[in-house]
N, C-alpha and C. Protein backbone atom coordinates (compact mmCIF):
# COMPACT_ATOMS: atom_id res chain seq x y z
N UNK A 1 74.84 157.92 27.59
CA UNK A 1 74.10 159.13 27.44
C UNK A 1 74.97 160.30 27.85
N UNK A 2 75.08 161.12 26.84
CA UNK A 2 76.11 162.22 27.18
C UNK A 2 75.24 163.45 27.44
N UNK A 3 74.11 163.75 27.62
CA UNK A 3 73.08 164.65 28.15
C UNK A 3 73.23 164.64 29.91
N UNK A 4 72.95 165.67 30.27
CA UNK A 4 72.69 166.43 31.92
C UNK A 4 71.40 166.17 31.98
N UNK A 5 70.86 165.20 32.79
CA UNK A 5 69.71 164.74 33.08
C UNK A 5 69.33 165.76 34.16
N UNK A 6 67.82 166.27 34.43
CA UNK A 6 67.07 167.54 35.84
C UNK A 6 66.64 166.51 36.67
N UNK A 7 67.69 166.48 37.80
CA UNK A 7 67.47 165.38 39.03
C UNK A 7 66.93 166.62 39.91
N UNK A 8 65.97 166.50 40.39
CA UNK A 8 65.75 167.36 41.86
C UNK A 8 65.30 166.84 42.89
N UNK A 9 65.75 167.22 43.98
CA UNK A 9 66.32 166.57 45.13
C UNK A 9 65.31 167.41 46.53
N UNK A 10 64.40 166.70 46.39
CA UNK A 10 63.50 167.72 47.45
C UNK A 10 63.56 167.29 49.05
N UNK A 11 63.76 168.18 49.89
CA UNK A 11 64.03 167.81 51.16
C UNK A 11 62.33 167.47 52.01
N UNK A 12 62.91 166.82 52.55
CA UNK A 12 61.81 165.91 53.46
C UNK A 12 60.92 167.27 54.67
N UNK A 13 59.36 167.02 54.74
CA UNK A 13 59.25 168.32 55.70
C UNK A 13 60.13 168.22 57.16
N UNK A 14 60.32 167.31 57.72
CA UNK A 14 61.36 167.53 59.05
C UNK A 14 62.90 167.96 58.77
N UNK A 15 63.02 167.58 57.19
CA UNK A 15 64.34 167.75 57.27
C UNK A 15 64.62 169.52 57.51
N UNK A 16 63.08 170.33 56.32
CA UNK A 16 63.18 171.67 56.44
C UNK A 16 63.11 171.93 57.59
N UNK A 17 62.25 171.78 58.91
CA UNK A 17 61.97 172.12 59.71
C UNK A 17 62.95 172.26 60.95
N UNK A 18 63.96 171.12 60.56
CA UNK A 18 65.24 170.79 61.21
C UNK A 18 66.02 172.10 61.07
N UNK A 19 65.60 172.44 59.93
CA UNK A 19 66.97 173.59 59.53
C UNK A 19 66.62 174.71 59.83
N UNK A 20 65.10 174.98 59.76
CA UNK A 20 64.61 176.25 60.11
C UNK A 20 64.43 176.22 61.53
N UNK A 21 64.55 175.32 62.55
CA UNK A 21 64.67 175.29 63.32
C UNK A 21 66.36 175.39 64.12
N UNK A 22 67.45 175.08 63.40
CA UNK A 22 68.57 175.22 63.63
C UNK A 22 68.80 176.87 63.17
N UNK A 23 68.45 177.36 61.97
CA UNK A 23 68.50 178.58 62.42
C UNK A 23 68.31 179.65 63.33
N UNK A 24 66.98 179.51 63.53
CA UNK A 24 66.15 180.59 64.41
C UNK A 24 66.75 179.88 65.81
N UNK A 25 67.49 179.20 66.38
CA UNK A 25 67.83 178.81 67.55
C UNK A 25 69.18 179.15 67.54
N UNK A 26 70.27 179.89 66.53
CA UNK A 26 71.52 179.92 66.51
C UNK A 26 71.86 181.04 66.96
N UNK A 27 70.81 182.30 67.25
CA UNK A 27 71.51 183.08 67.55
C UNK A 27 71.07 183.12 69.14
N UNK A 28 70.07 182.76 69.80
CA UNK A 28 69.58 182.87 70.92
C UNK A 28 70.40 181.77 71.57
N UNK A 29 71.29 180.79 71.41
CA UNK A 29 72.08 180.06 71.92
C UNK A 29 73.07 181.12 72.65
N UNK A 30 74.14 181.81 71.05
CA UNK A 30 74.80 182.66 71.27
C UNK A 30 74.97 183.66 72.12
N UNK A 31 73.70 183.81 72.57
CA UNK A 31 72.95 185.52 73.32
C UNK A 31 73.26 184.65 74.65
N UNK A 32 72.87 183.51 74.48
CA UNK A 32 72.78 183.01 75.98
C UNK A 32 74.07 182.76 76.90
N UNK A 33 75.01 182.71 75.65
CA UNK A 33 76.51 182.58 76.19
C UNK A 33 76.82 183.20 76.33
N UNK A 34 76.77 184.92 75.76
CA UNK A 34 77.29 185.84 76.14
C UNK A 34 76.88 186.39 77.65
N UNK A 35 75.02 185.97 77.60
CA UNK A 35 74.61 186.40 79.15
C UNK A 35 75.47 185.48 80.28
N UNK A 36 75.47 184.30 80.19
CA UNK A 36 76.14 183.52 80.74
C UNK A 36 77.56 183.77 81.46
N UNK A 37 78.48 184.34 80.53
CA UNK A 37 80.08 185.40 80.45
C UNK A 37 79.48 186.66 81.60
N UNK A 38 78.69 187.76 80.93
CA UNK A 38 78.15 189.10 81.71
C UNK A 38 77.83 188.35 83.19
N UNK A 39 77.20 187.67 83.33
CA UNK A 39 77.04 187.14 84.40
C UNK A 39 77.69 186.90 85.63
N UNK A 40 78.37 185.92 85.43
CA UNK A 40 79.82 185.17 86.04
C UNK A 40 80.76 186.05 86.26
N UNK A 41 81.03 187.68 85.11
CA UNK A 41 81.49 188.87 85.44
C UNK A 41 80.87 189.58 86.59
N UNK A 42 79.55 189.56 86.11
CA UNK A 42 79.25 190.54 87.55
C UNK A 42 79.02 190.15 88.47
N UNK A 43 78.68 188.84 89.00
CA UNK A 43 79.01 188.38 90.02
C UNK A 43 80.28 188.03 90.94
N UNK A 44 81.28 187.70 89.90
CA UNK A 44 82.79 187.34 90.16
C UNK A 44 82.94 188.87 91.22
N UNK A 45 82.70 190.33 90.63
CA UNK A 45 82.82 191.22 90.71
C UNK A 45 82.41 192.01 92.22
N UNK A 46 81.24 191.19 92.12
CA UNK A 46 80.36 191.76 93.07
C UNK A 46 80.69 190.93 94.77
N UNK A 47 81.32 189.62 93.98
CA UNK A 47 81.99 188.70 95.03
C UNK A 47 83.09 189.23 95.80
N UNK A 48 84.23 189.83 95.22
CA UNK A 48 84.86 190.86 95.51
C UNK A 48 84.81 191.86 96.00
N UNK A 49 83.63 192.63 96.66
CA UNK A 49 83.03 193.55 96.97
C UNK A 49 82.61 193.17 98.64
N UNK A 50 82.53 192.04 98.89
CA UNK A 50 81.72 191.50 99.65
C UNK A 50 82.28 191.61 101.38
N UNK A 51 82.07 192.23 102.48
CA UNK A 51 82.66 192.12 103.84
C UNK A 51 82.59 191.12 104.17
N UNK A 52 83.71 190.77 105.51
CA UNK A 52 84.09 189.46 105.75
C UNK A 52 82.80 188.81 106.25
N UNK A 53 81.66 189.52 106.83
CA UNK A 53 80.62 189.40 107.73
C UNK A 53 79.76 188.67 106.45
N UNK A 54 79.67 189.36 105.17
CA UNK A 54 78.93 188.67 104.56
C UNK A 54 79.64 187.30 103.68
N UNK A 55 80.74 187.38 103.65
CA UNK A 55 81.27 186.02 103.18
C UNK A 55 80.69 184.86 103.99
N UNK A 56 81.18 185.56 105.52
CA UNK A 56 80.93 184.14 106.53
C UNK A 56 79.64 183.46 106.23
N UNK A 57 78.27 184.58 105.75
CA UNK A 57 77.07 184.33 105.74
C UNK A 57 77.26 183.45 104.73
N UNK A 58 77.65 183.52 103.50
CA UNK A 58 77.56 182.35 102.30
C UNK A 58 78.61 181.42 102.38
N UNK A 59 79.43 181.15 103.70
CA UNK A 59 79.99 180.41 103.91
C UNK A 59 81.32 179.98 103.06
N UNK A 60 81.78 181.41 102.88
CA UNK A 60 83.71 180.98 101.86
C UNK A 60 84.53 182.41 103.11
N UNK A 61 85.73 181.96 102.76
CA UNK A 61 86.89 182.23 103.21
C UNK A 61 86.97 183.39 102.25
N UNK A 62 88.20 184.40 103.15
CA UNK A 62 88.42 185.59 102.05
C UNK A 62 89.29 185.22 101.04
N UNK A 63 90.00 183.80 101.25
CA UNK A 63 90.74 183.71 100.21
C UNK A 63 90.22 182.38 98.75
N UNK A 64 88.46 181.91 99.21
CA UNK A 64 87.95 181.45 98.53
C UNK A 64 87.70 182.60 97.79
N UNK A 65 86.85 183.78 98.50
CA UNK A 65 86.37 184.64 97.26
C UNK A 65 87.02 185.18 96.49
N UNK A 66 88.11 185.50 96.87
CA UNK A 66 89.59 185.83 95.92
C UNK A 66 89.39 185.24 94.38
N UNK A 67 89.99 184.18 95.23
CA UNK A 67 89.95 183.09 93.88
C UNK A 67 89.49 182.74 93.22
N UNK A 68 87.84 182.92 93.54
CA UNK A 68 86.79 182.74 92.67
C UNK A 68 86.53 183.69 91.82
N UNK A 69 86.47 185.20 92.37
CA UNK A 69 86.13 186.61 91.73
C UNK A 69 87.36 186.64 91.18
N UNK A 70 88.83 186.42 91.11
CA UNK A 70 89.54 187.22 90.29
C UNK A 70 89.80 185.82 88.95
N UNK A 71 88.91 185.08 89.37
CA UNK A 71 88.87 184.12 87.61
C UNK A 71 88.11 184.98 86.39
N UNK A 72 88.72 184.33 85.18
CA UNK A 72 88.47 185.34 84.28
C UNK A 72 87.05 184.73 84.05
N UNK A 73 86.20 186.04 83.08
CA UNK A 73 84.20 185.37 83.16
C UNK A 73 84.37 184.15 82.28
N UNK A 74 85.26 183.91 81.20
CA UNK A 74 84.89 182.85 80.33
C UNK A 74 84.94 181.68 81.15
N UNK A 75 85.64 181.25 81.89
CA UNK A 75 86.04 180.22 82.69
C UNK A 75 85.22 179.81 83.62
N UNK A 76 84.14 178.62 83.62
CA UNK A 76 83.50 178.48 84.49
C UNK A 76 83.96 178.13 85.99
């Protein structure tokens, strides 16, 4: 048979739901990583900021907080 037979190929309801569900969740992932980054920045930041009096209170060294605050935000 040398004719183009109309095959249609209908997706299953979970399969749609899968996808419309992978959409609408792709960008609020994203958002969450970026808050995640802002975060770890302003804290890193704010860690840095901190007198020796209040380090002692959360219990690090001035040269823990160093090290911790001058890591870059992507880097957990």
């Amino acid at each position: 048979m040398g004719s183009l037979s109309d095959v249609r190929i209908e997706q299953s309801v979970g399969e749609k739901e899968a996808l419309q569900r992978s959409k609408t969740h792709a960008a609020p992932q994203a958002l969450s990583r970026w808050r995640l980054m802002l975060r770890r920045w302003h804290t890193r930041r704010a860690l840095l900021q901190l007198s020796d009096h209040e380090l002692r209170d959360v219990g690090l060294s001035w040269q823990e907080a160093r090290s911790e605050g001058c890591k870059p935000f992507w880097k957990p």
